[in-house]
N, C-alpha and C. Protein backbone atom coordinates (compact mmCIF):
# COMPACT_ATOMS: atom_id res chain seq x y z
N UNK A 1 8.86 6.48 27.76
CA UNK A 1 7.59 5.93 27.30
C UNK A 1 7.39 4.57 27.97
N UNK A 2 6.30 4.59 28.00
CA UNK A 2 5.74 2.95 29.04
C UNK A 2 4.69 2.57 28.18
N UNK A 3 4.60 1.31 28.75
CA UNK A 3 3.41 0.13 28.16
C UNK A 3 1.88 0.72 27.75
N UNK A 4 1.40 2.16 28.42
CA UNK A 4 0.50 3.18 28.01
C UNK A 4 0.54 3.41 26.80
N UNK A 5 2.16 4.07 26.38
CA UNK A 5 2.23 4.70 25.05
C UNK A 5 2.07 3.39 23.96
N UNK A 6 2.83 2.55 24.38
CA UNK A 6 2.97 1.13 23.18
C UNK A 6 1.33 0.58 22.78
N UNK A 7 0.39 0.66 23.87
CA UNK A 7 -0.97 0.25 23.83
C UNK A 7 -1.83 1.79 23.12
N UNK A 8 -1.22 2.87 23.65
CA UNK A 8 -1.57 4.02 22.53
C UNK A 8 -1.36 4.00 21.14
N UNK A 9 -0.21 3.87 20.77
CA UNK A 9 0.62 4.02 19.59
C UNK A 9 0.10 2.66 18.68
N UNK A 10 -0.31 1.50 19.48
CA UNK A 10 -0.86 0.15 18.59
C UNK A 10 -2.23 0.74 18.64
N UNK A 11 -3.22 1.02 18.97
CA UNK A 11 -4.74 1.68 19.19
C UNK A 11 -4.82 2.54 17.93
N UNK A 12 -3.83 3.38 17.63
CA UNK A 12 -3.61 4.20 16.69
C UNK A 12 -3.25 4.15 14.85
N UNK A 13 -2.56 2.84 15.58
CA UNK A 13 -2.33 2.04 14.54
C UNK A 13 -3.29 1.46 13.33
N UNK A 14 -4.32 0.73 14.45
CA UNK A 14 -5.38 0.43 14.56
C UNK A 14 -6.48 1.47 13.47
N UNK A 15 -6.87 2.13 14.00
CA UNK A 15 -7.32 3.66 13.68
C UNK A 15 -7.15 3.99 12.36
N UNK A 16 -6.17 4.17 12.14
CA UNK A 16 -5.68 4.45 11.10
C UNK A 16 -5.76 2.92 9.62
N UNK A 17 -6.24 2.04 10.30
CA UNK A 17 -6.02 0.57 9.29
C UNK A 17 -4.41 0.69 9.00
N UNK A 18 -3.47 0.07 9.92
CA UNK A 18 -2.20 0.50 9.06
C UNK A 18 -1.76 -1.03 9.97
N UNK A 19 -1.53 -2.01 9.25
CA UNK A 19 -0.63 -3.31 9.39
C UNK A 19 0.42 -3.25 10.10
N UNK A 20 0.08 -3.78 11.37
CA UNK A 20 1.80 -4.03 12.32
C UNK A 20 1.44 -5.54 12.71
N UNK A 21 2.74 -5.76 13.43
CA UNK A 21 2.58 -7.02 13.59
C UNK A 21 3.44 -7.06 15.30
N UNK A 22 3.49 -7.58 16.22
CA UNK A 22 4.17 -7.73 17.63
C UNK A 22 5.49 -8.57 17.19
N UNK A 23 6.39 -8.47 17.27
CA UNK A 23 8.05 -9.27 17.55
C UNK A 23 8.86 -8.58 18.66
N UNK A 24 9.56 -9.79 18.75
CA UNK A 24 10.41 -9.53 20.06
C UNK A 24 11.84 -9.84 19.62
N UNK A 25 12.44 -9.17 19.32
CA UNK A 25 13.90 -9.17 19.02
C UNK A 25 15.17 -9.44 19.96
N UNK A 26 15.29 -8.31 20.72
CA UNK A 26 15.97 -7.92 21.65
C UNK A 26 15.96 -8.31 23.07
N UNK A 27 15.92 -8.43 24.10
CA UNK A 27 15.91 -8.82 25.23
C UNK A 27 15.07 -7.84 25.91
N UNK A 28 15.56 -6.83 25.74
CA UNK A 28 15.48 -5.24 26.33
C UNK A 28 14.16 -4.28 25.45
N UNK A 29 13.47 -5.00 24.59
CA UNK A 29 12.34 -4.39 23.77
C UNK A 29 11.09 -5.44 22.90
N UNK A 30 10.38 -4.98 22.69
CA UNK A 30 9.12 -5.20 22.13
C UNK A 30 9.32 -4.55 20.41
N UNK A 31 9.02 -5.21 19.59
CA UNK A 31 9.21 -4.51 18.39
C UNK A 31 7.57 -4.27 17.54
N UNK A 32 7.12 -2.97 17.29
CA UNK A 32 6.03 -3.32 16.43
C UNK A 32 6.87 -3.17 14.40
N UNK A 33 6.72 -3.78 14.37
CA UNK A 33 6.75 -4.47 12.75
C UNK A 33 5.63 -3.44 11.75
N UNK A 34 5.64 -2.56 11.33
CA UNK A 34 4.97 -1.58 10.68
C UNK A 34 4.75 -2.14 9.20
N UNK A 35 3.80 -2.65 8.16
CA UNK A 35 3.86 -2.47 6.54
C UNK A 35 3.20 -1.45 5.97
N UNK A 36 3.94 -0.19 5.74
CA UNK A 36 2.90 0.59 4.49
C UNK A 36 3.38 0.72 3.03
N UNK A 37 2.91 1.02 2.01
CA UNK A 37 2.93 0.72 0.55
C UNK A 37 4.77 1.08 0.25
N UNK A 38 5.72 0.36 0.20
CA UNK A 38 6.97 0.57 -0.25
C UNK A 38 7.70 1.10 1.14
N UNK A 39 6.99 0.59 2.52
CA UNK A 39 8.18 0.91 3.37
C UNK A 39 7.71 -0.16 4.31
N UNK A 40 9.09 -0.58 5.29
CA UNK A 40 8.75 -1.60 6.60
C UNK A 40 9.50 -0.43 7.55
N UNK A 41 8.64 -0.49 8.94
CA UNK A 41 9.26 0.42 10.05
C UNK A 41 9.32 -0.65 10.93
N UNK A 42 10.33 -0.89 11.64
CA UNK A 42 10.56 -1.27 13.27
C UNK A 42 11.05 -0.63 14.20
N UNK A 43 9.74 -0.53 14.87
CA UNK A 43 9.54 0.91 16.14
C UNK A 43 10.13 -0.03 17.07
N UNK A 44 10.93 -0.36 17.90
CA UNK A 44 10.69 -0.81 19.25
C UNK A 44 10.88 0.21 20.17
N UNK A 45 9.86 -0.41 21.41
CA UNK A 45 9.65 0.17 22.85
C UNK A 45 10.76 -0.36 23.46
N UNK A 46 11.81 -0.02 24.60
CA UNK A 46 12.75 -0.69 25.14
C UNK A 46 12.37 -0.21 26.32
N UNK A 47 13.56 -1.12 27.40
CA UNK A 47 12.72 -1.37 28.86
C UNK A 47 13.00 -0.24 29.29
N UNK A 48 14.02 0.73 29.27
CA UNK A 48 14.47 1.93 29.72
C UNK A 48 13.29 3.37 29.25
N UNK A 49 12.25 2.45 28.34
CA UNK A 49 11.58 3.47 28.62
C UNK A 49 11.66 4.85 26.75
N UNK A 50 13.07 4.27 26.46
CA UNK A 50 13.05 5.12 25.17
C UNK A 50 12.57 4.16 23.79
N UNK A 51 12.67 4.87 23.07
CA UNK A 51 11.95 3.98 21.41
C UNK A 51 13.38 4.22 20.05
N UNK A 52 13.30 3.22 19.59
CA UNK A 52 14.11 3.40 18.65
C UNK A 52 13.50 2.80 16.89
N UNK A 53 13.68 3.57 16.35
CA UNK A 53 12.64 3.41 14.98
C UNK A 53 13.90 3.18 13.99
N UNK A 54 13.81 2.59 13.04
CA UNK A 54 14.54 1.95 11.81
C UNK A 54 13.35 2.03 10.60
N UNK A 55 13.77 2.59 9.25
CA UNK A 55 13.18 2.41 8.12
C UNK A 55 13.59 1.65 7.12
N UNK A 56 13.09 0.51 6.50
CA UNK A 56 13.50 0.06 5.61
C UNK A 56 12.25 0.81 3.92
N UNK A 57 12.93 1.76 3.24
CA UNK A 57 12.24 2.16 2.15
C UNK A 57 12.86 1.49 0.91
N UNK A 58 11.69 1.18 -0.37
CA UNK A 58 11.98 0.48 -1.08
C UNK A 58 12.92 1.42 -2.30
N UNK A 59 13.45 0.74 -3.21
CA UNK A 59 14.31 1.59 -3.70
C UNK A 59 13.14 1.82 -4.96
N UNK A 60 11.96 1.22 -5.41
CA UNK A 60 11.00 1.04 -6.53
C UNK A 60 11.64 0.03 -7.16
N UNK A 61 12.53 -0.88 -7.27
CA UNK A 61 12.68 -1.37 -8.36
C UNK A 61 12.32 -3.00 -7.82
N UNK A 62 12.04 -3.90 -9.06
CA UNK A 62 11.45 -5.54 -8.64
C UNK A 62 12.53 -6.30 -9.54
N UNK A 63 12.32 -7.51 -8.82
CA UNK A 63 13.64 -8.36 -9.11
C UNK A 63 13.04 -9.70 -9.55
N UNK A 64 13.56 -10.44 -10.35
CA UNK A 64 13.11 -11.15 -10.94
C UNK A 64 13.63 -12.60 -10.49
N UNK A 65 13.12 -13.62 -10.51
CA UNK A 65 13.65 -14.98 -9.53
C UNK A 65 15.43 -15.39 -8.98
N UNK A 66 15.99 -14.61 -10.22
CA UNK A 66 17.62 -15.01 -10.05
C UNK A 66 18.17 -13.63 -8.92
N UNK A 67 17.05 -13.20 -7.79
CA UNK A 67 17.63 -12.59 -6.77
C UNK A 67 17.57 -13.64 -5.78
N UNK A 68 16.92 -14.74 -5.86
CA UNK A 68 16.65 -15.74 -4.44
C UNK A 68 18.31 -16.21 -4.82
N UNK A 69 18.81 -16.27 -5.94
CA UNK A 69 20.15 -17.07 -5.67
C UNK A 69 21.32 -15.79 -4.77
N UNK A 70 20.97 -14.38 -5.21
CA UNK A 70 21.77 -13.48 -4.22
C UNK A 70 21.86 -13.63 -2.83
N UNK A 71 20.30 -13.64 -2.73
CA UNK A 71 20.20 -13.65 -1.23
C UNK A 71 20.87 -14.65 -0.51
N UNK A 72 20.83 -15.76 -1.20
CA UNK A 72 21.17 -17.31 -0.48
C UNK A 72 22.62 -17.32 -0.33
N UNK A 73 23.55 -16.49 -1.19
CA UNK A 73 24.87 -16.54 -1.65
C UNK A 73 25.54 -15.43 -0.93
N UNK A 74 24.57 -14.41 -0.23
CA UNK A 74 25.20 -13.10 0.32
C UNK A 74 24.72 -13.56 1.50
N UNK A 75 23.91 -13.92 2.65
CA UNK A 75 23.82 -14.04 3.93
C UNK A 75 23.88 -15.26 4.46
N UNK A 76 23.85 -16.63 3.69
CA UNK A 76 23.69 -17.81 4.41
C UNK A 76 25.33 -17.79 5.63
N UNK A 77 25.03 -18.21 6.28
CA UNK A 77 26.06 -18.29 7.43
C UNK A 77 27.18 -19.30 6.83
């Protein structure tokens, strides 16, 4: 896939009203950033031409302020 499909696939996006956003992660790819109701997708295009997609789906459940202390306590470096 080439810069055609990525300008297809965002057009489509488009089309459809469906929220992405452009990031660049990797060296080697372009990431579109996907939001739909209880899921995040990151599609990236890579230079070789293939795509690699990741889902983050929500589990339904909401957390109440004493998760900002998890987060801070499980990933800070």
């Amino acid at each position: 896939m080439g810069i055609k499909d990525l300008i297809d696939f965002l057009n489509n996006l488009e089309e459809g009203n469906i929220f992405y956003k452009l990031n660049k992660v990797r060296k080697e790819a372009i990431m579109v950033e996907i939001a739909v109701p209880g899921q995040r997708w990151g599609v990236e295009f890579m230079e070789d031409g293939s795509v690699e997609i990741e889902k983050f789906i929500s589990d339904g459940e909401f957390y109440d302020v004493n998760e900002i202390e998890t987060i801070i306590k499980d990933f800070s470096d």
